[in-house]
Protein backbone atom coordinates (compact mmCIF):
# COMPACT_ATOMS: atom_id res chain seq x y z
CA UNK A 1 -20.21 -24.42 6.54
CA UNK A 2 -17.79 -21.30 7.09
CA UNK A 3 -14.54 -21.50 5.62
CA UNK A 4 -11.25 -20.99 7.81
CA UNK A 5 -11.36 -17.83 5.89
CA UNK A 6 -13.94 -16.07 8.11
CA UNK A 7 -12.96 -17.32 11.73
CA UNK A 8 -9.61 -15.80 10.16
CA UNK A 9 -11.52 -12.18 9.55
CA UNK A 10 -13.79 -11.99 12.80
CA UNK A 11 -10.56 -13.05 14.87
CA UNK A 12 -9.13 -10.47 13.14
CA UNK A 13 -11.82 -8.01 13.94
CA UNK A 14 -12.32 -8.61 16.93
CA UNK A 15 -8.61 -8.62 17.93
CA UNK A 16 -8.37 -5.05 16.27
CA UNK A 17 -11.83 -4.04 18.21
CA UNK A 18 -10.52 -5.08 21.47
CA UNK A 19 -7.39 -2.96 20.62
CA UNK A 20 -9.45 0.22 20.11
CA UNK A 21 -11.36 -0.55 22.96
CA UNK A 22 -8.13 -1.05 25.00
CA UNK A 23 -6.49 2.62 23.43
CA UNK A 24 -9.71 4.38 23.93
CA UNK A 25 -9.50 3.60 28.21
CA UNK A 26 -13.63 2.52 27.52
CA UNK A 27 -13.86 1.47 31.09
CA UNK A 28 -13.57 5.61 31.97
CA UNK A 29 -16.89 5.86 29.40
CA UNK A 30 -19.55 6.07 32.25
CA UNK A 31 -17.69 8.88 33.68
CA UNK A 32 -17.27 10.89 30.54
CA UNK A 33 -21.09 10.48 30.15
CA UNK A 34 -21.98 11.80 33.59
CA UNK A 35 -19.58 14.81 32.74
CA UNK A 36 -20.89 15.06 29.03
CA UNK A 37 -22.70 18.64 27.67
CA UNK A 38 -25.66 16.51 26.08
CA UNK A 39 -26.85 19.59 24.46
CA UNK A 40 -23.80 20.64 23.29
CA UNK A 41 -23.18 17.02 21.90
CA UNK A 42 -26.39 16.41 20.57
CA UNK A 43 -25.81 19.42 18.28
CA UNK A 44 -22.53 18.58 17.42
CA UNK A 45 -23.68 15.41 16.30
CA UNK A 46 -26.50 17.06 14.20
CA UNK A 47 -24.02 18.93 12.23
CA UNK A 48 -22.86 15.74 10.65
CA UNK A 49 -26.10 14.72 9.40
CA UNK A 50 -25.62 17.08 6.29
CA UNK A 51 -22.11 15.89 5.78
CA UNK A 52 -23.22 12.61 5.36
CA UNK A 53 -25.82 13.60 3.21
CA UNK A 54 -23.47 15.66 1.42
CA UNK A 55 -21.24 12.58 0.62
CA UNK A 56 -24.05 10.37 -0.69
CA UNK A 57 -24.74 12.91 -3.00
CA UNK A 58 -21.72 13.20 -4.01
CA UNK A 59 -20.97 9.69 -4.82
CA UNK A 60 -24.86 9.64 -6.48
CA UNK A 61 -23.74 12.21 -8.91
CA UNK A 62 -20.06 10.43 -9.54
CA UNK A 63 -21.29 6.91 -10.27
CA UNK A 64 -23.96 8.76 -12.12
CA UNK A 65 -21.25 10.37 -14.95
CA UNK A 66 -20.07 6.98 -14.53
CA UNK A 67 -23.54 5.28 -15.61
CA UNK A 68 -24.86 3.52 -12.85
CA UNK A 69 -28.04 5.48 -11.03
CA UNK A 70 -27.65 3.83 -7.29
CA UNK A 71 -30.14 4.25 -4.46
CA UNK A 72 -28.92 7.63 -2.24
CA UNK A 73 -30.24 4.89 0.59
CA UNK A 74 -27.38 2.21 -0.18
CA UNK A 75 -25.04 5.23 -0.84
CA UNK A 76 -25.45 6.67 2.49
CA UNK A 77 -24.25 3.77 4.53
CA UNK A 78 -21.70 3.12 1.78
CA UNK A 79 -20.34 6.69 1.98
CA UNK A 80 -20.35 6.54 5.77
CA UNK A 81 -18.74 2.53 5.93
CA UNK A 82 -16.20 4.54 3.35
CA UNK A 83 -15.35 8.10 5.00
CA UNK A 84 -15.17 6.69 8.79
CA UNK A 85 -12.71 3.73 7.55
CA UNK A 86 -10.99 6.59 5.97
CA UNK A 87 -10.71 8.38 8.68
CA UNK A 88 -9.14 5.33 10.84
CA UNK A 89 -6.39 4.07 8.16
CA UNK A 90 -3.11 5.73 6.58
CA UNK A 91 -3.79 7.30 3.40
CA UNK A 92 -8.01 6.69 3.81
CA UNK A 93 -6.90 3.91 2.35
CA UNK A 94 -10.22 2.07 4.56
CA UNK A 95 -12.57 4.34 1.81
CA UNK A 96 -11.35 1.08 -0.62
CA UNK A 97 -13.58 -0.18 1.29
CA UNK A 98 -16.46 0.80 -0.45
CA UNK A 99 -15.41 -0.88 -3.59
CA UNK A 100 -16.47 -4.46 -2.46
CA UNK A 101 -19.84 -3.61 -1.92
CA UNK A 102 -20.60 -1.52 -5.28
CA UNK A 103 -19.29 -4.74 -7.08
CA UNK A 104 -20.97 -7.53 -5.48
CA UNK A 105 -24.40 -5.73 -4.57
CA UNK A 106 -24.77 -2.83 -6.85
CA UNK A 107 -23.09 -4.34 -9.91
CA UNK A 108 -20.56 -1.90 -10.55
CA UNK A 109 -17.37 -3.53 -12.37
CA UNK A 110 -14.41 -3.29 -10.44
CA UNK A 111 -12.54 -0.94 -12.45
CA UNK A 112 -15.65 1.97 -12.27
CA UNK A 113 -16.49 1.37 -8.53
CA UNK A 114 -12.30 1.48 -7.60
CA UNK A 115 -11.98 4.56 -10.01
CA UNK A 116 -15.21 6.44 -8.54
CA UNK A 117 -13.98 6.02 -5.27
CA UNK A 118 -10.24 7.40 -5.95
CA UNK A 119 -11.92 10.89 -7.78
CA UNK A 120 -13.80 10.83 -4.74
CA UNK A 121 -10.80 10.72 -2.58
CA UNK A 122 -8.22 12.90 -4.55
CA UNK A 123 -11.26 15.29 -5.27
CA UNK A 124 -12.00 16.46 -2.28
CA UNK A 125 -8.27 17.46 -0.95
CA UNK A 126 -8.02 19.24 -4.36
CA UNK A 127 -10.69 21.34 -3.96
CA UNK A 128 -10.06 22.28 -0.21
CA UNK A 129 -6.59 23.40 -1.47
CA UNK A 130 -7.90 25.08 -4.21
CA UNK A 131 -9.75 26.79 -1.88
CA UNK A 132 -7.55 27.30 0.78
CA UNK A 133 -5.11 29.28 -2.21
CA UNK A 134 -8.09 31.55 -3.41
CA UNK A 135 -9.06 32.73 0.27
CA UNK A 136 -4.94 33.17 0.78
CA UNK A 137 -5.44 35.07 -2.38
CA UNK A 138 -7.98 37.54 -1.25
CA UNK A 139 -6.33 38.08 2.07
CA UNK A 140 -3.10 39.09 0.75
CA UNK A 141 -4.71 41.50 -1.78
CA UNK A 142 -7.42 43.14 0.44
CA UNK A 143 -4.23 43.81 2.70
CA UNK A 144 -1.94 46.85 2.61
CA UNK A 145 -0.02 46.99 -0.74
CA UNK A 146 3.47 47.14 1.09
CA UNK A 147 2.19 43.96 3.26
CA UNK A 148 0.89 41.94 0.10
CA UNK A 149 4.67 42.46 -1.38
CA UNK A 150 6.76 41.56 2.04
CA UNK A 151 4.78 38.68 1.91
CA UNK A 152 5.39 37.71 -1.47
């Protein structure tokens, strides 16, 4: 028998689906598909399939140092469950949710799967500003000499 528990959750869900729905005016969908660029989108949404690679990887080779040698498979959807729910919540506080599913079906303690996914999270904002302050770097140096020091 379900417990009160999940009704609670898929009311929940549902209540917060219809609420997306609602925001995102779906009813106007079958006109933004006559209008769409399929080509153009189609593309687009290739360019993603790397990314998402990219992340699996990424968590492979994390939970790796970290001693646990996951299917990229699992990882994939688990990367993708994490970095969209990310995307959606304050802080990417929804990439937590990845930690539930490394404990219970990968059997990853909580304390490894929760600490795999913060590096994850801190890492990459890190390195993009990292990176952002070496290509400010070479930009202000392969400038004019009086420019690099007005700006400085």
């Amino acid at each position: 028998m379900l417990s009160r528990r999940f009704y609670l959750h898929t009311l929940l869900a549902a209540a917060l689906m219809a609420l997306v729905l609602w925001r995102a005016r779906f009813w106007d969908l079958p006109d933004v598909f006559r209008q769409l660029d399929w080509p153009v989108a189609l593309a687009a949404l290739a360019t993603n399939v790397p990314v998402v690679a990219l992340w699996a990887a990424r968590s492979y080779l994390v939970l790796r140092k970290l001693g646990h040698r996951l299917p990229l498979g699992s990882l994939l959807l688990l990367s993708t469950l994490g970095n969209v729910a990310g995307t959606l919540t304050p802080a990417g506080a929804g990439d937590l949710l990845r930690v539930n599913p490394l404990k219970e079906k990968h059997e990853v303690t909580t304390t490894t799967a929760l600490s795999a996914v913060l590096y994850e999270r801190i890492y990459v904002p890190a390195l993009l500003i990292l990176a952002i302050g070496v290509a400010a770097a070479i930009e202000l140096l392969s400038g004019p000499l009086w420019m690099t020091l007005v700006l400085l």
